[in-house]
Each structure stands twice: as structure tokens, then as C-alpha cells.
Protein backbone atom coordinates (compact mmCIF):
# COMPACT_ATOMS: atom_id res chain seq x y z
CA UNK A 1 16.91 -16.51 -13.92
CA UNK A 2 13.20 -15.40 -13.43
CA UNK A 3 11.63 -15.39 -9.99
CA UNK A 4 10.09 -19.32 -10.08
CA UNK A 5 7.70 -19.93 -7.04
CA UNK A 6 7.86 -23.48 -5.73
CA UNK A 7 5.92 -25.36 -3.29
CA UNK A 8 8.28 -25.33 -0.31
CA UNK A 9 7.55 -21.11 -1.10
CA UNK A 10 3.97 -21.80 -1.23
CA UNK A 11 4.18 -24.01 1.57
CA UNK A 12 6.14 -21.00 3.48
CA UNK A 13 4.23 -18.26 2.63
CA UNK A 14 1.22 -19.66 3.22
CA UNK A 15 2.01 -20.47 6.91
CA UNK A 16 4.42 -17.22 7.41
CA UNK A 17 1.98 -14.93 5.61
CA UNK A 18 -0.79 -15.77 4.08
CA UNK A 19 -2.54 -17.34 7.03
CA UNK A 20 -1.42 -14.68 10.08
CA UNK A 21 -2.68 -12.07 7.97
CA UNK A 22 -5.99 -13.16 6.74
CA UNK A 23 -5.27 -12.82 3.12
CA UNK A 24 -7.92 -13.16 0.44
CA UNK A 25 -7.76 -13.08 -3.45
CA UNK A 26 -9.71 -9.82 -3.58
CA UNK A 27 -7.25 -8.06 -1.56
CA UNK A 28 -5.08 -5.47 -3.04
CA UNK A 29 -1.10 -6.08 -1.78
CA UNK A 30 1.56 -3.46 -1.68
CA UNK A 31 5.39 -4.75 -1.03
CA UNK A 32 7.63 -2.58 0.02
CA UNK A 33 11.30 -3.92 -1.13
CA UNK A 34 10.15 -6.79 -3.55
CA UNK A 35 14.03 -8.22 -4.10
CA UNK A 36 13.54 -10.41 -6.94
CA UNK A 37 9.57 -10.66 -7.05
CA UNK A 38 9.13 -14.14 -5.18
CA UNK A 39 6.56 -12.81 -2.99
CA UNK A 40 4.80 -11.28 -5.91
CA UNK A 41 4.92 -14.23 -7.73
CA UNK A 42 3.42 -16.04 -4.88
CA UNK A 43 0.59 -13.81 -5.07
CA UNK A 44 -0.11 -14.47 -8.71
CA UNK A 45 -0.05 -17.92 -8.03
CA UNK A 46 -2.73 -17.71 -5.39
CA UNK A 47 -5.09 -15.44 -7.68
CA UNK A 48 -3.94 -11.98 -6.21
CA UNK A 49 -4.01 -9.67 -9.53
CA UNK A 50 -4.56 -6.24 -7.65
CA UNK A 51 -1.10 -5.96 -5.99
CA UNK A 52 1.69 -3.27 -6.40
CA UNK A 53 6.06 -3.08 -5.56
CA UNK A 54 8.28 -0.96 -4.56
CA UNK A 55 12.22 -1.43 -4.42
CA UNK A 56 15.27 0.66 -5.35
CA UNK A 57 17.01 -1.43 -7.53
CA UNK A 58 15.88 -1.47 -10.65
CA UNK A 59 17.90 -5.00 -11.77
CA UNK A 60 15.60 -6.79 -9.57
CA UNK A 61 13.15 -6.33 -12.75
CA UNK A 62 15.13 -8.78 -14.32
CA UNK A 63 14.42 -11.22 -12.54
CA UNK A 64 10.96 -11.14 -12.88
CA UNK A 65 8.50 -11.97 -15.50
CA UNK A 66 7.19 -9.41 -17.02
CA UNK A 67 3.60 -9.67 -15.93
CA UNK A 68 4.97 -8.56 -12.41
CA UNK A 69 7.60 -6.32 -13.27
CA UNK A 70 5.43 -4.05 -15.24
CA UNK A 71 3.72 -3.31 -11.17
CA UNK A 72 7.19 -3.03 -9.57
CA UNK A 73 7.96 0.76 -9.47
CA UNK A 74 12.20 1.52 -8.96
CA UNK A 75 12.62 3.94 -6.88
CA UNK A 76 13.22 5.31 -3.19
CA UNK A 77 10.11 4.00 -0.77
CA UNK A 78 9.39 7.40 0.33
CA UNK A 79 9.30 9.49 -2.84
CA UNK A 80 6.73 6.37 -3.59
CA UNK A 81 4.81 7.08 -0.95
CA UNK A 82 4.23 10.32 -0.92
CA UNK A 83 3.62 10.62 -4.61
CA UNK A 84 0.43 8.01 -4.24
CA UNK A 85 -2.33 8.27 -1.78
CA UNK A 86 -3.29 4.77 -3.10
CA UNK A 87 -5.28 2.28 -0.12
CA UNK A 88 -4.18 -0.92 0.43
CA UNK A 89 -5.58 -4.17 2.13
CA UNK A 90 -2.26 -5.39 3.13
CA UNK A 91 1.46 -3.97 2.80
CA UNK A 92 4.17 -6.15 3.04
CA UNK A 93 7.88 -5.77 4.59
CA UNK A 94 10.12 -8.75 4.55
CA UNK A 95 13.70 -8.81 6.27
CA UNK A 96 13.10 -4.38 4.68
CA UNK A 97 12.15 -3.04 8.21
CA UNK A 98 15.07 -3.10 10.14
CA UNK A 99 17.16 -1.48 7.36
CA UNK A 100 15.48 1.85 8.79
CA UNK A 101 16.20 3.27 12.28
CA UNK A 102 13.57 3.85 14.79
CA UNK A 103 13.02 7.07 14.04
CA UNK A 104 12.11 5.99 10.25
CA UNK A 105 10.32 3.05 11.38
CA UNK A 106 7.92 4.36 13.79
CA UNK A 107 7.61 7.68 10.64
CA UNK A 108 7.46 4.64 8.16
CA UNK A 109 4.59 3.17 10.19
CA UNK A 110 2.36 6.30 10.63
CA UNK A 111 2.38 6.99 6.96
CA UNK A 112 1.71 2.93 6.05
CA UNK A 113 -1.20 3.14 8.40
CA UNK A 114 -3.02 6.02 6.60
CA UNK A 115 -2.37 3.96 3.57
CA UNK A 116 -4.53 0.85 4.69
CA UNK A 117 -8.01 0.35 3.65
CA UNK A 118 -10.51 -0.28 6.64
CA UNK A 119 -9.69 -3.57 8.30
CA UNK A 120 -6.10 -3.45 6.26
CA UNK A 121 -2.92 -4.64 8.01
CA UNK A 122 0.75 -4.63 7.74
CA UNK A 123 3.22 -7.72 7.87
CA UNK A 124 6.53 -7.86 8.81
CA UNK A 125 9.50 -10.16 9.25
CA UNK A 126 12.33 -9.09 10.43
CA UNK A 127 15.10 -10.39 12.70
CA UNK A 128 13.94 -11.68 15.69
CA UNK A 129 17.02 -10.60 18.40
CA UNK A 130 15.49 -11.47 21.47
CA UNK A 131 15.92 -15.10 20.30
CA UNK A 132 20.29 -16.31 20.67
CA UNK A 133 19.10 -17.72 16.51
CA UNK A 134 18.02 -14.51 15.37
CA UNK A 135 21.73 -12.84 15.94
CA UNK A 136 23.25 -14.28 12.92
CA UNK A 137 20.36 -12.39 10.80
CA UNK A 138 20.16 -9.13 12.71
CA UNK A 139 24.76 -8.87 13.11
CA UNK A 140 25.77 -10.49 9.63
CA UNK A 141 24.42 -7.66 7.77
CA UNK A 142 25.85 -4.01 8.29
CA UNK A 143 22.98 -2.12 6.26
CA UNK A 144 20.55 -3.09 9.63
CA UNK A 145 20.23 0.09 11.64
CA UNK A 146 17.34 -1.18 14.16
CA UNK A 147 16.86 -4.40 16.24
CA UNK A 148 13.46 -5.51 17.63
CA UNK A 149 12.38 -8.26 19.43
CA UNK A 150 9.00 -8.93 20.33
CA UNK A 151 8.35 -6.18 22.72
CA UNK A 152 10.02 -3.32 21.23
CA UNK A 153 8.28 -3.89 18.18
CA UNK A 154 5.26 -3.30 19.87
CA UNK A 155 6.20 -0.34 21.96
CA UNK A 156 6.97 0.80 18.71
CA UNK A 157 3.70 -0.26 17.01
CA UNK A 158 2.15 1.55 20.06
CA UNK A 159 3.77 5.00 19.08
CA UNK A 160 2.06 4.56 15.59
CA UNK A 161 -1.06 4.00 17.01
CA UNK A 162 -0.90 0.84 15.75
CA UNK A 163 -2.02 -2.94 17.61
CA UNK A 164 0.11 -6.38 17.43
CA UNK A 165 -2.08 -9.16 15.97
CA UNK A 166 -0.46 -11.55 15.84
CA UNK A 167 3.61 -12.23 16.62
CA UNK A 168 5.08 -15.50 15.45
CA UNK A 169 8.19 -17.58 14.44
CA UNK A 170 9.11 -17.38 10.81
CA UNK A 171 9.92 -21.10 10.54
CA UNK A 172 11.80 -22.79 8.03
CA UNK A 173 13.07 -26.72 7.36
CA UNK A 174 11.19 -29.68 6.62
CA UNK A 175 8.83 -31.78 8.94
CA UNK A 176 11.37 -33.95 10.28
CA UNK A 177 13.69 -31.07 11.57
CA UNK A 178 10.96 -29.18 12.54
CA UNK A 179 9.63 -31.52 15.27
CA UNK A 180 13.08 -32.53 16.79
CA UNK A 181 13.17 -28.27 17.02
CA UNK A 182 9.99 -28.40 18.50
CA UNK A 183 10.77 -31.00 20.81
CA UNK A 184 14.36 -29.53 22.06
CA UNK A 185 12.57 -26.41 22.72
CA UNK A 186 9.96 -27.44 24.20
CA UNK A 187 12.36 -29.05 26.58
CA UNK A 188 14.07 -25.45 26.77
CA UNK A 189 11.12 -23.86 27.90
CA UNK A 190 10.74 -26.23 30.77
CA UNK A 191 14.49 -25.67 31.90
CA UNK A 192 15.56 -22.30 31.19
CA UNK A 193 14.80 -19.45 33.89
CA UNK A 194 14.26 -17.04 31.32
CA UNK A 195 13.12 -18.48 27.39
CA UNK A 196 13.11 -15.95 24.72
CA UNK A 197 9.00 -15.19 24.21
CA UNK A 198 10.01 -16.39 20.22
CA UNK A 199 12.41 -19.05 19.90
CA UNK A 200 12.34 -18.23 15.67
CA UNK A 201 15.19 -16.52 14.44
CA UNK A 202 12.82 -14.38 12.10
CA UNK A 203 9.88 -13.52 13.31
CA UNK A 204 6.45 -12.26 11.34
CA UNK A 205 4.49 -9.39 13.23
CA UNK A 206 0.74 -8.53 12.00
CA UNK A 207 -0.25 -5.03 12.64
CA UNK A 208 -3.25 -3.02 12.23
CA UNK A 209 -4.90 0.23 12.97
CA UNK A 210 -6.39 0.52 16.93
């Protein structure tokens, strides 16, 4: 089955992504780890032509129409990288960083930065562990070698010379669930000694160059 972008994915992105990084349809994308294209699709759907993948698998081309996979290159993120010297407005990593350890994160995030365009950024979700939800994402999957809340992913940030934007909850469920959520932890807040700063169980971190 082809990638197929709905709107409860529009609907997602939009607020996850598209918003807290200031997308625009001139912008050129890169996404690093595409999985089965969804977020490239969702790109084409919002009039983003100029955008580019990476991942290592190359049956994830099957699942994607063919307009997409012909810009999906197979193959290992950092013979990618250093074979291109190509600029981007914004590169994307979702639930991809924290299958690298910090030592390949923070070397990951020097060599994205010098492939931004002036004013780019970088987005990232990824596990969000200072929050008691974000366990079951960050434990239930042994290929994970780095956990980050939100202020180690900023002390690590720093040591790329990069600056947090923006740090947010990756939310997901529909209006109903989302304000009894809202409204139990909002209650939390009020109660607890010590509330996680995030309360998401993902969590979407905008970076950019200082």
C-alpha cells in the first residue's frame, strides 16, 4: 500500500511541523529517515516540490508513489551527506534522532547546520523522557541509543552552536480527548511539586543556527 496522506496527517503535521517551523511552499525540505514517505507526501500535498530523502531501506520505496520515490536516495545518512554539499531551508528528523548516540548527534548536528540555507532550521521529534508518557517510546524500542528531554537537548544544541526555537508537545487524539488531557494536566501542574517542563510523550524541537 502507497503512502496515502489524510487529513488527521494534515491536521498533525500542520500543528507538529509545519507551523513551529515556519514552513513555506518555496522552501526546499531534506528528511533524513523518510520510513514510508508520509511526510513527503504531506509536502506534496501542501505545494512543496523542491524537497529531497534519505533512508536506508530501500523497500520503503515501495511504498511510495513514484513521484516521491524517484527523490528518496537508499543509503547510509552519512555517506549522503558527505557526498552532497546541497543547502537546505529545513531538514527534518522524526522519531530518527535518538537512534544515534550523543556523540553522533551533537557530530550529526554540526554537519546539518552547515547544510542550512540562511535563516534554515532543523526539526525534530523524538521521545520526550522527561515526561512519565514519553517512556513507553524512548524503552520499547532497543535500536534507541540516546534519551533527551527538554534540557539536554539543548545543552546539546548548545555544543553545535545551535539555538532552541521553539520546544513543544507532539500531540496526538481528537478534540474531545485532547481537552480532558488538557484539563487533567492542567490540574497536574497546579498539584505536583515538580511537573515535567513537557507533559507530551513526543516532543518537536526547532533549531537553528546562533
Amino acid at each position: 500500500m502507497k503512502a496515502e496522506v489524510r487529513k488527521k496527517h494534515i491536521r498533525n503535521f500542520d500543528e507538529q511541523l509545519w507551523r513551529p517551523g515556519q514552513f513555506n511552499g518555496n522552501h526546499s525540505v531534506l528528511e533524513l529517515g523518510t520510513g514510508t514517505g508520509l511526510f513527503l507526501a504531506y509536502l506534496l500535498a501542501k505545494g512543496i516540490t523542491r524537497f529531497s530523502g534519505v533512508d536506508g531501506d530501500p523497500l520503503v520505496k515501495d511504498h511510495m508513489p513514484e513521484t516521491i520515490a524517484e527523490k528518496v536516495t537508499i543509503g547510509d545518512i552519512w555517506d549522503v551527506l558527505e557526498a552532497s554539499s546541497e543547502r537546505f531551508d529545513r531538514i527534518v528528523m522524526l522519531d530518527v534522532f535518538e537512534h544515534f548516540s550523543y556523540f553522533e548527534g551533537h557530530r550529526l548536528l554540526t554537519v546539518l547546520k552547515e547544510r542550512l540555507t540562511e535563516g534554515g532550521k532543523i526539526i525534530l521529534r523524538v521521545p520526550n523522557a522527561a515526561s512519565p508518557f514519553g517512556l513507553q517510546y524512548q524503552y520499547n524500542d532497543l535500536t534507541h541509543k540516546a534519551v533527551y528531554g527538554p534540557g539536554s537537548i539543548e545543552h546539546l544544541a548548545h555544543a553545535a552552536a545551535l539555538k532552541v526555537e521553539r520546544r513543544l508537545s507532539a500531540r496526538r487524539g481528537n478534540r474531545f480527548k485532547r481537552a480532558v488531557e488538557d484539563l487533567v494536566l492542567g490540574i497536574l501542574d497546579r498539584v505536583l511539586t515538580e511537573p515535567p517542563p513537557l507533559w507530551g510523550a513526543n516532543m518537536i524541537v526547532v533549531l537553528s543556527a546562533k
